[in-house]
C-alpha atoms as a PDB file:
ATOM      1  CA  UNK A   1      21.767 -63.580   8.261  1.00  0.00           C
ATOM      2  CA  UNK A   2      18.587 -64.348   8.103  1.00  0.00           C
ATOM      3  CA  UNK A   3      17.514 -61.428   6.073  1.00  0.00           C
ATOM      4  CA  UNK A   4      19.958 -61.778   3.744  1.00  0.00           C
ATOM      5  CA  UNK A   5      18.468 -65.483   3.067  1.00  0.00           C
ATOM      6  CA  UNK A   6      14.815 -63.407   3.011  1.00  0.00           C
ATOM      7  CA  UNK A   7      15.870 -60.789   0.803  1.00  0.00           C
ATOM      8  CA  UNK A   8      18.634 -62.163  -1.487  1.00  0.00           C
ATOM      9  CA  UNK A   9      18.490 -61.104  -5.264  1.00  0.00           C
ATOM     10  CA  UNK A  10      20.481 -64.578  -6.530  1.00  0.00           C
ATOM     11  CA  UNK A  11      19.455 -68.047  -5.221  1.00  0.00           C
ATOM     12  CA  UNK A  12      21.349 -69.298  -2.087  1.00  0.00           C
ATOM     13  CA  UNK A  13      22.555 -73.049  -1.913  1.00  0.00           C
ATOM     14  CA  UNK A  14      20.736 -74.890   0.736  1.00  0.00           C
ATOM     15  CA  UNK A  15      24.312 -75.525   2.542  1.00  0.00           C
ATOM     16  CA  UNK A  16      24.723 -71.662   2.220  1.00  0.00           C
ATOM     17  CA  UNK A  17      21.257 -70.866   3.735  1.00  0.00           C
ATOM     18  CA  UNK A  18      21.501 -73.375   6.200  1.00  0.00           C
ATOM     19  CA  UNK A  19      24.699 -72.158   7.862  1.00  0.00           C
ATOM     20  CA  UNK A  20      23.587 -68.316   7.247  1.00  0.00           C
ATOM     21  CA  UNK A  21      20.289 -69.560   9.789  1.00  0.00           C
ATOM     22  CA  UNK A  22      23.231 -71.512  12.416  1.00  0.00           C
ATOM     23  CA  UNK A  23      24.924 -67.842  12.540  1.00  0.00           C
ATOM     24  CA  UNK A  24      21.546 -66.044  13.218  1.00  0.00           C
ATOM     25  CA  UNK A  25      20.573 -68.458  16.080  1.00  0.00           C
ATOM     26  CA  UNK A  26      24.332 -68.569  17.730  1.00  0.00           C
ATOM     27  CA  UNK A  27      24.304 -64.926  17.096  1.00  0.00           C
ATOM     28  CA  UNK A  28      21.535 -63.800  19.049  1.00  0.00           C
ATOM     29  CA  UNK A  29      21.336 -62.052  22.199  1.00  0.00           C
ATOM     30  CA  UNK A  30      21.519 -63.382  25.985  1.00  0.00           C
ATOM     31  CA  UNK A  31      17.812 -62.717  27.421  1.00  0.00           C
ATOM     32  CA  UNK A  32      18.114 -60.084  29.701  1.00  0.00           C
ATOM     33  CA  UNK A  33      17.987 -59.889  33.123  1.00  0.00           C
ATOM     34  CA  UNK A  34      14.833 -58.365  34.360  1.00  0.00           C
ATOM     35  CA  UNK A  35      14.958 -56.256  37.763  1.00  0.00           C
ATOM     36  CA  UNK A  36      11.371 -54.030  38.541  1.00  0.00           C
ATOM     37  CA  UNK A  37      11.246 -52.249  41.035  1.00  0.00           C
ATOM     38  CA  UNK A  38       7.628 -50.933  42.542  1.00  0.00           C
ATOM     39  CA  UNK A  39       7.931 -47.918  45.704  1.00  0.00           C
ATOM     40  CA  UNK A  40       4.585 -47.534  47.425  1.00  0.00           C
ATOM     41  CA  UNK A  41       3.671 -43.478  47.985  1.00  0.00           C
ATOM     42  CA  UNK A  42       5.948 -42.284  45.638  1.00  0.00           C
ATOM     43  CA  UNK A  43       4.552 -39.545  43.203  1.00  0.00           C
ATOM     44  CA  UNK A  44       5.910 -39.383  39.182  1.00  0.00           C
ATOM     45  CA  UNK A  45       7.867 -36.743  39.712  1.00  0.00           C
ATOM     46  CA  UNK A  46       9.537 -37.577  42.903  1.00  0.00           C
ATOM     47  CA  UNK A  47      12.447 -39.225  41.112  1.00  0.00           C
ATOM     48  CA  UNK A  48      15.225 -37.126  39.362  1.00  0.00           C
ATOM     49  CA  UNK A  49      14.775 -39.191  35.932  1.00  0.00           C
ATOM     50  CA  UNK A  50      11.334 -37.871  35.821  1.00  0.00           C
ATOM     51  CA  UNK A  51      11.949 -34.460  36.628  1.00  0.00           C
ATOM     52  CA  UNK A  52      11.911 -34.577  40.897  1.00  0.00           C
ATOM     53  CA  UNK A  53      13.613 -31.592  42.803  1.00  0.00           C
ATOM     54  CA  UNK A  54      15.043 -34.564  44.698  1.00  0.00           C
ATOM     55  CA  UNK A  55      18.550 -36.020  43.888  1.00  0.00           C
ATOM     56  CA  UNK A  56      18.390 -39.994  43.125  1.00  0.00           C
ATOM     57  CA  UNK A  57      21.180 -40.848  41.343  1.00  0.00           C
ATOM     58  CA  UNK A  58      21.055 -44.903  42.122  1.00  0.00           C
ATOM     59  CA  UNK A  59      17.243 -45.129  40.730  1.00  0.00           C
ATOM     60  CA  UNK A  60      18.339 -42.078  38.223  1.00  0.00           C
ATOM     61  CA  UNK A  61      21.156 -44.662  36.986  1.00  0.00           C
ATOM     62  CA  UNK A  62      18.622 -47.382  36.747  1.00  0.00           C
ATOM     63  CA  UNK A  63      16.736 -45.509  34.499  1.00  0.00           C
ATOM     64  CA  UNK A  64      18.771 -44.032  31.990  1.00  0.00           C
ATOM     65  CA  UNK A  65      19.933 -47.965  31.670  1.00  0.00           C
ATOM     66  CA  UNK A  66      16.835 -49.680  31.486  1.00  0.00           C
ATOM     67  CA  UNK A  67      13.219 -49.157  30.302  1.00  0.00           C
ATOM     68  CA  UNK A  68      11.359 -46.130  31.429  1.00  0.00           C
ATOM     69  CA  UNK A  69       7.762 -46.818  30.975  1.00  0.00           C
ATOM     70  CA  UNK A  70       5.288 -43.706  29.814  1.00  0.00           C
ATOM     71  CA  UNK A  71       1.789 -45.256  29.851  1.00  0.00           C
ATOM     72  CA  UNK A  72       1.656 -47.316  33.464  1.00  0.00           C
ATOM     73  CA  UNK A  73      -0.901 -45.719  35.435  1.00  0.00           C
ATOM     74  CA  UNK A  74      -1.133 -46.609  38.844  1.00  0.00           C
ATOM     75  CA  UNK A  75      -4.197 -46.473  41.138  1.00  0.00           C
ATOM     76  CA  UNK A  76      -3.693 -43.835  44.063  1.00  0.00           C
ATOM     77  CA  UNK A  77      -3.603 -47.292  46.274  1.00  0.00           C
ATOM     78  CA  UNK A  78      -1.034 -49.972  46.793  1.00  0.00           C
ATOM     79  CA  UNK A  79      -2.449 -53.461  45.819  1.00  0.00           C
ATOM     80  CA  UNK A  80      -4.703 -52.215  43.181  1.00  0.00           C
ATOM     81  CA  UNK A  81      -1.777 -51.095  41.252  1.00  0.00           C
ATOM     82  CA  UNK A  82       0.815 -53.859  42.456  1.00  0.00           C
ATOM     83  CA  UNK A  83      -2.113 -56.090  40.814  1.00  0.00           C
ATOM     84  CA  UNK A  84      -1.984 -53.956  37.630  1.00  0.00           C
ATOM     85  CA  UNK A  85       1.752 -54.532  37.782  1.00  0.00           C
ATOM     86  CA  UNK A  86       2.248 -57.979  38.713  1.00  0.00           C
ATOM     87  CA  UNK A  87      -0.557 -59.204  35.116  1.00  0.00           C
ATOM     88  CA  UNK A  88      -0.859 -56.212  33.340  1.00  0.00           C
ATOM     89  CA  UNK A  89      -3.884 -55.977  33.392  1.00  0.00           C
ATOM     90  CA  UNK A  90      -6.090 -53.118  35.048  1.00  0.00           C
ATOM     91  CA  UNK A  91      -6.822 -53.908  38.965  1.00  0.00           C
ATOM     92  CA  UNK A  92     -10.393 -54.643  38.202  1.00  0.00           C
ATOM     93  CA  UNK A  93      -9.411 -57.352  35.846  1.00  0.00           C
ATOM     94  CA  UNK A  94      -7.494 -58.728  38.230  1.00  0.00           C
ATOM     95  CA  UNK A  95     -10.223 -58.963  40.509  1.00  0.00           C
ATOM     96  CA  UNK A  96      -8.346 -56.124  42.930  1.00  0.00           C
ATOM     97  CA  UNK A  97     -10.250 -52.878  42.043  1.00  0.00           C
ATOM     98  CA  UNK A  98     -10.451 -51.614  45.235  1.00  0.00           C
ATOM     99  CA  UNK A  99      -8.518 -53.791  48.868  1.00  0.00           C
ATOM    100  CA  UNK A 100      -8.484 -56.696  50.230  1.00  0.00           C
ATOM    101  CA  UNK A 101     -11.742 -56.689  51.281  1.00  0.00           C
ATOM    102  CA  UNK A 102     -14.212 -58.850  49.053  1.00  0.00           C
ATOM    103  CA  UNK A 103     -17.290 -56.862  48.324  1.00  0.00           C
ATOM    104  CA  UNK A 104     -19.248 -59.791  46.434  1.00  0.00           C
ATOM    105  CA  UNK A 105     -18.285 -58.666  42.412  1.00  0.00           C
ATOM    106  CA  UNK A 106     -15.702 -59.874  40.214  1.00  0.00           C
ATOM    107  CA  UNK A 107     -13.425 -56.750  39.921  1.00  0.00           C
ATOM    108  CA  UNK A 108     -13.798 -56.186  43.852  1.00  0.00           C
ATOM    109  CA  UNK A 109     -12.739 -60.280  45.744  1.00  0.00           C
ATOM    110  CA  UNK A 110      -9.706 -59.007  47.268  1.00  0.00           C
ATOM    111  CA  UNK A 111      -7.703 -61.575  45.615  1.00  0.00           C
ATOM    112  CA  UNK A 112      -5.656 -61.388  42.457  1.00  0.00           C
ATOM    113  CA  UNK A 113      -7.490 -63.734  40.432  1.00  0.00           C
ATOM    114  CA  UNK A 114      -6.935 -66.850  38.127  1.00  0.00           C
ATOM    115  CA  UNK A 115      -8.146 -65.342  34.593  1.00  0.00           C
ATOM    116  CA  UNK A 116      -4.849 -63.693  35.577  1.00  0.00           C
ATOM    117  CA  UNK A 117      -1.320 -64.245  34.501  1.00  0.00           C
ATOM    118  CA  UNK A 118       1.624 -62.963  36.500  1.00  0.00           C
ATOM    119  CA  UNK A 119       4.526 -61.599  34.998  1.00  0.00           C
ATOM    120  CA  UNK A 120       6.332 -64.350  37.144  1.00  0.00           C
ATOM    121  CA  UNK A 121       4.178 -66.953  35.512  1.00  0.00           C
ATOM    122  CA  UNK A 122       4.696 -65.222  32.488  1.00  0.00           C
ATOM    123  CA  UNK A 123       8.314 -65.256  31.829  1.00  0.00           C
ATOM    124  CA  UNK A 124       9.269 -68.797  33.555  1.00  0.00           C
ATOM    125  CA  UNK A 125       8.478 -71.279  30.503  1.00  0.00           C
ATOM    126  CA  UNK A 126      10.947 -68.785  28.666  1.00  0.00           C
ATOM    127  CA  UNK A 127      13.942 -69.933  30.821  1.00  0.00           C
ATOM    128  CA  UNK A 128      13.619 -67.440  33.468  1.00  0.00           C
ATOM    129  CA  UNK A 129      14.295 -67.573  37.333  1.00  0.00           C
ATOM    130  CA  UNK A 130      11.805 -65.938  39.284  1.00  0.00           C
ATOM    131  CA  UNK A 131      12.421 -64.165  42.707  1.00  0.00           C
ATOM    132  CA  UNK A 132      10.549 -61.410  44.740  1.00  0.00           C
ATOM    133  CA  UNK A 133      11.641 -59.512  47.846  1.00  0.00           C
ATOM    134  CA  UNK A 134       8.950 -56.762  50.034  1.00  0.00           C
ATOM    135  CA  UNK A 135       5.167 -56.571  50.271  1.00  0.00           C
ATOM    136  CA  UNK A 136       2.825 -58.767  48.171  1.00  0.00           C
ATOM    137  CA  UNK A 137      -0.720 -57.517  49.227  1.00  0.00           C
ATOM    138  CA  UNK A 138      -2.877 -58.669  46.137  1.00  0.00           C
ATOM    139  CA  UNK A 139      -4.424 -61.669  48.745  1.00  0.00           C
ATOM    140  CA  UNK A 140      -6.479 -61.948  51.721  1.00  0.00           C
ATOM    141  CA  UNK A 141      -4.874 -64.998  53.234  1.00  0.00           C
ATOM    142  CA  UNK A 142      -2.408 -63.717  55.605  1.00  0.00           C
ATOM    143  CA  UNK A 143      -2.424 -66.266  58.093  1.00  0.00           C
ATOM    144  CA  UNK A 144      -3.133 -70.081  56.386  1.00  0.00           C
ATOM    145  CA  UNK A 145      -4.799 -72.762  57.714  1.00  0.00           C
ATOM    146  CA  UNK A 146      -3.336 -75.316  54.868  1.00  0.00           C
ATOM    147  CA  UNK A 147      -1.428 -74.908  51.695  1.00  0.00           C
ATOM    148  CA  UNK A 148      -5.383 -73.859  50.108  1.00  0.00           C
ATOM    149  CA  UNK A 149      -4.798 -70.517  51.811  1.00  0.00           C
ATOM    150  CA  UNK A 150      -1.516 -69.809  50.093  1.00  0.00           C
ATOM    151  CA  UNK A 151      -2.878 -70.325  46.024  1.00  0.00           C
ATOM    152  CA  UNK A 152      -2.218 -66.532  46.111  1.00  0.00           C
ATOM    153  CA  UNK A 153       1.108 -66.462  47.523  1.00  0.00           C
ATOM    154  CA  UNK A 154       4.294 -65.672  45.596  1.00  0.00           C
ATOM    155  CA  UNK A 155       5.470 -69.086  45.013  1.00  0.00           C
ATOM    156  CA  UNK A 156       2.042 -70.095  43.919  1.00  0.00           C
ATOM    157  CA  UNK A 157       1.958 -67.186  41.290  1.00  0.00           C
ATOM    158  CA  UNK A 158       5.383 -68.140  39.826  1.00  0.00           C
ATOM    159  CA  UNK A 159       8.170 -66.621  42.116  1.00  0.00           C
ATOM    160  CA  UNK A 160      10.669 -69.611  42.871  1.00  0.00           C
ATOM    161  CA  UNK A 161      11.899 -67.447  46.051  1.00  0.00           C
ATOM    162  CA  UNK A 162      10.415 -64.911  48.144  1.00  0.00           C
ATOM    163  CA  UNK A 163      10.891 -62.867  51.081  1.00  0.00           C
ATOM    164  CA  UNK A 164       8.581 -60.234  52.617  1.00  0.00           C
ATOM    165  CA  UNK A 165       5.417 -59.613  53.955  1.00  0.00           C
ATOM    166  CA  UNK A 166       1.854 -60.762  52.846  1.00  0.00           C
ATOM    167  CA  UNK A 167      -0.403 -58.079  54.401  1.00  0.00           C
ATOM    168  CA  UNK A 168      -0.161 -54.653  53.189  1.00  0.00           C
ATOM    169  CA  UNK A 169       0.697 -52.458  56.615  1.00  0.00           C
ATOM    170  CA  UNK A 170       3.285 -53.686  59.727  1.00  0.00           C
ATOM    171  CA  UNK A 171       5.814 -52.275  61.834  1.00  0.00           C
ATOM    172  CA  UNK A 172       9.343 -51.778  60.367  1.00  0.00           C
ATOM    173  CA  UNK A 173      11.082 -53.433  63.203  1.00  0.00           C
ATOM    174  CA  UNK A 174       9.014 -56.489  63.948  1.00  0.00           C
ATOM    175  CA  UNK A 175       6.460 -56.872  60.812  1.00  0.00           C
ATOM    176  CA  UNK A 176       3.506 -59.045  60.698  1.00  0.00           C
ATOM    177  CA  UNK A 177       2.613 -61.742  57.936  1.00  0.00           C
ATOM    178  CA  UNK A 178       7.009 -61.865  56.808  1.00  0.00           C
ATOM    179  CA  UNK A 179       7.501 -64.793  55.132  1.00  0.00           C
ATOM    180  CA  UNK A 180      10.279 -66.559  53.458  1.00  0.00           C
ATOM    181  CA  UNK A 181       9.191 -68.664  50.675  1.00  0.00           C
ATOM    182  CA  UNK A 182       5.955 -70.359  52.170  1.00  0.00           C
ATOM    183  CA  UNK A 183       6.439 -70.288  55.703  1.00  0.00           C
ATOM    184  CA  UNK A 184       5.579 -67.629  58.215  1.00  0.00           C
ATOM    185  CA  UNK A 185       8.554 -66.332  60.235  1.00  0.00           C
ATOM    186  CA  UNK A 186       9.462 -63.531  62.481  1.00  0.00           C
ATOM    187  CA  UNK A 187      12.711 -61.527  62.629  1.00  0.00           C
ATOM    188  CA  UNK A 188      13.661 -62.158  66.116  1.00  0.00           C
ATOM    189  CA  UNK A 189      13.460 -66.498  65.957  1.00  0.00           C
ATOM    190  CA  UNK A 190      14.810 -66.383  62.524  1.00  0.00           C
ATOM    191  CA  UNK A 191      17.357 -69.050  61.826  1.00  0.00           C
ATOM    192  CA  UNK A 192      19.011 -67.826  58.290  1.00  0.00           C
ATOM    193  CA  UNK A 193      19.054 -63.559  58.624  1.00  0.00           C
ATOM    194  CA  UNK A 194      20.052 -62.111  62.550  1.00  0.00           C
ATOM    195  CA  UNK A 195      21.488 -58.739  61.570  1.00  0.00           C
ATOM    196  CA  UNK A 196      21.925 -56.965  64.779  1.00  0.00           C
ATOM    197  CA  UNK A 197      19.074 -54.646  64.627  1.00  0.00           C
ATOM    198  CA  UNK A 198      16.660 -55.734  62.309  1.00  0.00           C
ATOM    199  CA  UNK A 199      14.933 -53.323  60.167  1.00  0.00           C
ATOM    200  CA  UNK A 200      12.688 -54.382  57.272  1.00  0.00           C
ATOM    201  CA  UNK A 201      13.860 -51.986  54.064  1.00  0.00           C
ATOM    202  CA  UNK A 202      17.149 -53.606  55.114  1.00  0.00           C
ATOM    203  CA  UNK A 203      16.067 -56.824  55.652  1.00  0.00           C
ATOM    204  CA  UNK A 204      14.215 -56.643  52.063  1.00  0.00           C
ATOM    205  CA  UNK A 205      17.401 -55.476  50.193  1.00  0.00           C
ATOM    206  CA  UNK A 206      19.730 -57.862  52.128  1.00  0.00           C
ATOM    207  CA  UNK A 207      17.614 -60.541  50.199  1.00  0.00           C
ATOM    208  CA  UNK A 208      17.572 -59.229  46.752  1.00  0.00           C
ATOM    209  CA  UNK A 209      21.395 -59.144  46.892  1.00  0.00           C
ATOM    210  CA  UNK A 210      21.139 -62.480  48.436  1.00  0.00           C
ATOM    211  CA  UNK A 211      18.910 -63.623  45.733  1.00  0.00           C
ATOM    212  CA  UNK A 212      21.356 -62.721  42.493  1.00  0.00           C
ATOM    213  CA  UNK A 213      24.367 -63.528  44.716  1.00  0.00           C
ATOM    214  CA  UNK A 214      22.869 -67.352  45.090  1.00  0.00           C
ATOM    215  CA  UNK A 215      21.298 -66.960  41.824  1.00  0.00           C
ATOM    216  CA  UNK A 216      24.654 -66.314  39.676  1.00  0.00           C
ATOM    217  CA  UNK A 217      26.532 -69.021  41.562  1.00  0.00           C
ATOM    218  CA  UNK A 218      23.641 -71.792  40.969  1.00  0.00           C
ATOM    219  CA  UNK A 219      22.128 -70.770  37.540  1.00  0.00           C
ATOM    220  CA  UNK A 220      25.176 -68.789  35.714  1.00  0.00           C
ATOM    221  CA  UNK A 221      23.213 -69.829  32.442  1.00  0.00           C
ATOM    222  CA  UNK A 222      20.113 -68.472  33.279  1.00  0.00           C
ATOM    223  CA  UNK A 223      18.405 -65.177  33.254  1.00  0.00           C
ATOM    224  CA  UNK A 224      16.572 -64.136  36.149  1.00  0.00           C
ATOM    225  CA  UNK A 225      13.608 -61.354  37.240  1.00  0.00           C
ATOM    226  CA  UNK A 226      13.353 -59.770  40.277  1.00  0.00           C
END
């Protein structure tokens, strides 16, 4: 509708044009829903959309729906290019160009920094619902002190809900630095998820499906990223 207003060879009525722009705006699509998924030591060409030897059919599904991308690099390391992900921006910008370990210059402080925008931080003023589940590495501040030590956590980057772990490396059956939201936790004193044996890809995907299940009953009208 709106072109036709743009590109009309006879002059519309303002009445005309004006209902012509009510179509175009009622008209337009839902925002989508946004889900990214990010698997640590996995090579391009491990998954069957990309050409693996490997049969993944789910992930294969997921792309041949969604958006492949053809010009994301990652970094040979794990936070480096979850930093890269989460803004981006490359690691170094991010101030994440190497680990967790500061090493006194800007593109090496261990902690993704505030010239930085996460895609979480990113999307929220449009509307969106924000959520996260598994391993957030891009901070050193694994065990706070005080809510100072958590201005690089999830929720303080834009995630309203999260629930994994803060360091990078931990057992799969009892892993250190798992949090849900902003507080510390550990599987076996858990009030809220006691599967019988707890194991922590499990745990992680038990919580994304909780996350859109609680999501589409409380915010129907609202699109969501995960």
């Amino acid at each position: 509708a709106a072109g036709l207003v743009r590109n009309a060879d006879t002059p519309m009525r303002p009445l005309l044009a004006f209902l012509l722009t009510c179509v175009a705006v009622h008209a337009a699509p839902a925002k989508p829903n946004i889900v990214l998924i990010m698997a640590d030591d996995l090579g391009y060409s491990d998954l069957g959309c990309y050409g693996g030897e490997i049969a993944t059919p789910n992930l294969d599904g997921l792309a041949k729906q969604g958006l492949r991308f053809t010009q994301f690099y990652n970094t040979a390391r794990c936070c480096p290019t979850r930093a890269a992900l989460l803004t981006g921006l490359y690691p170094h910008q991010a101030g994440i160009g190497h680990m967790m370990d500061d090493r006194g210059l800007e593109g090496y402080r261990g902690d993704l920094n505030r010239r930085s925008i996460t895609l979480a931080e990113a999307v929220r003023p449009a509307g969106y619902r924000t959520y996260m589940v598994g391993k957030w590495h891009v901070t050193k501040k694994v065990r706070p002190d005080g809510d100072a030590d958590r201005h690089n956590w999830p929720l303080q980057r834009g995630f309203d809900r999260f629930y994994g772990t803060i360091h990078g490396a931990g057992s799969f059956f009892d892993p250190n630095s798992l949090v849900r939201d902003n507080t510390l936790i550990s599987p076996f004193t858990d009030p809220e998820y006691r599967p019988e044996q707890f194991y922590y890809t499990d745990a992680i995907s038990d919580h994304a499906v909780r996350f859109v299940a609680e999501h589409t009953r409380d915010h129907p009208d609202q699109p969501f990223l995960m």
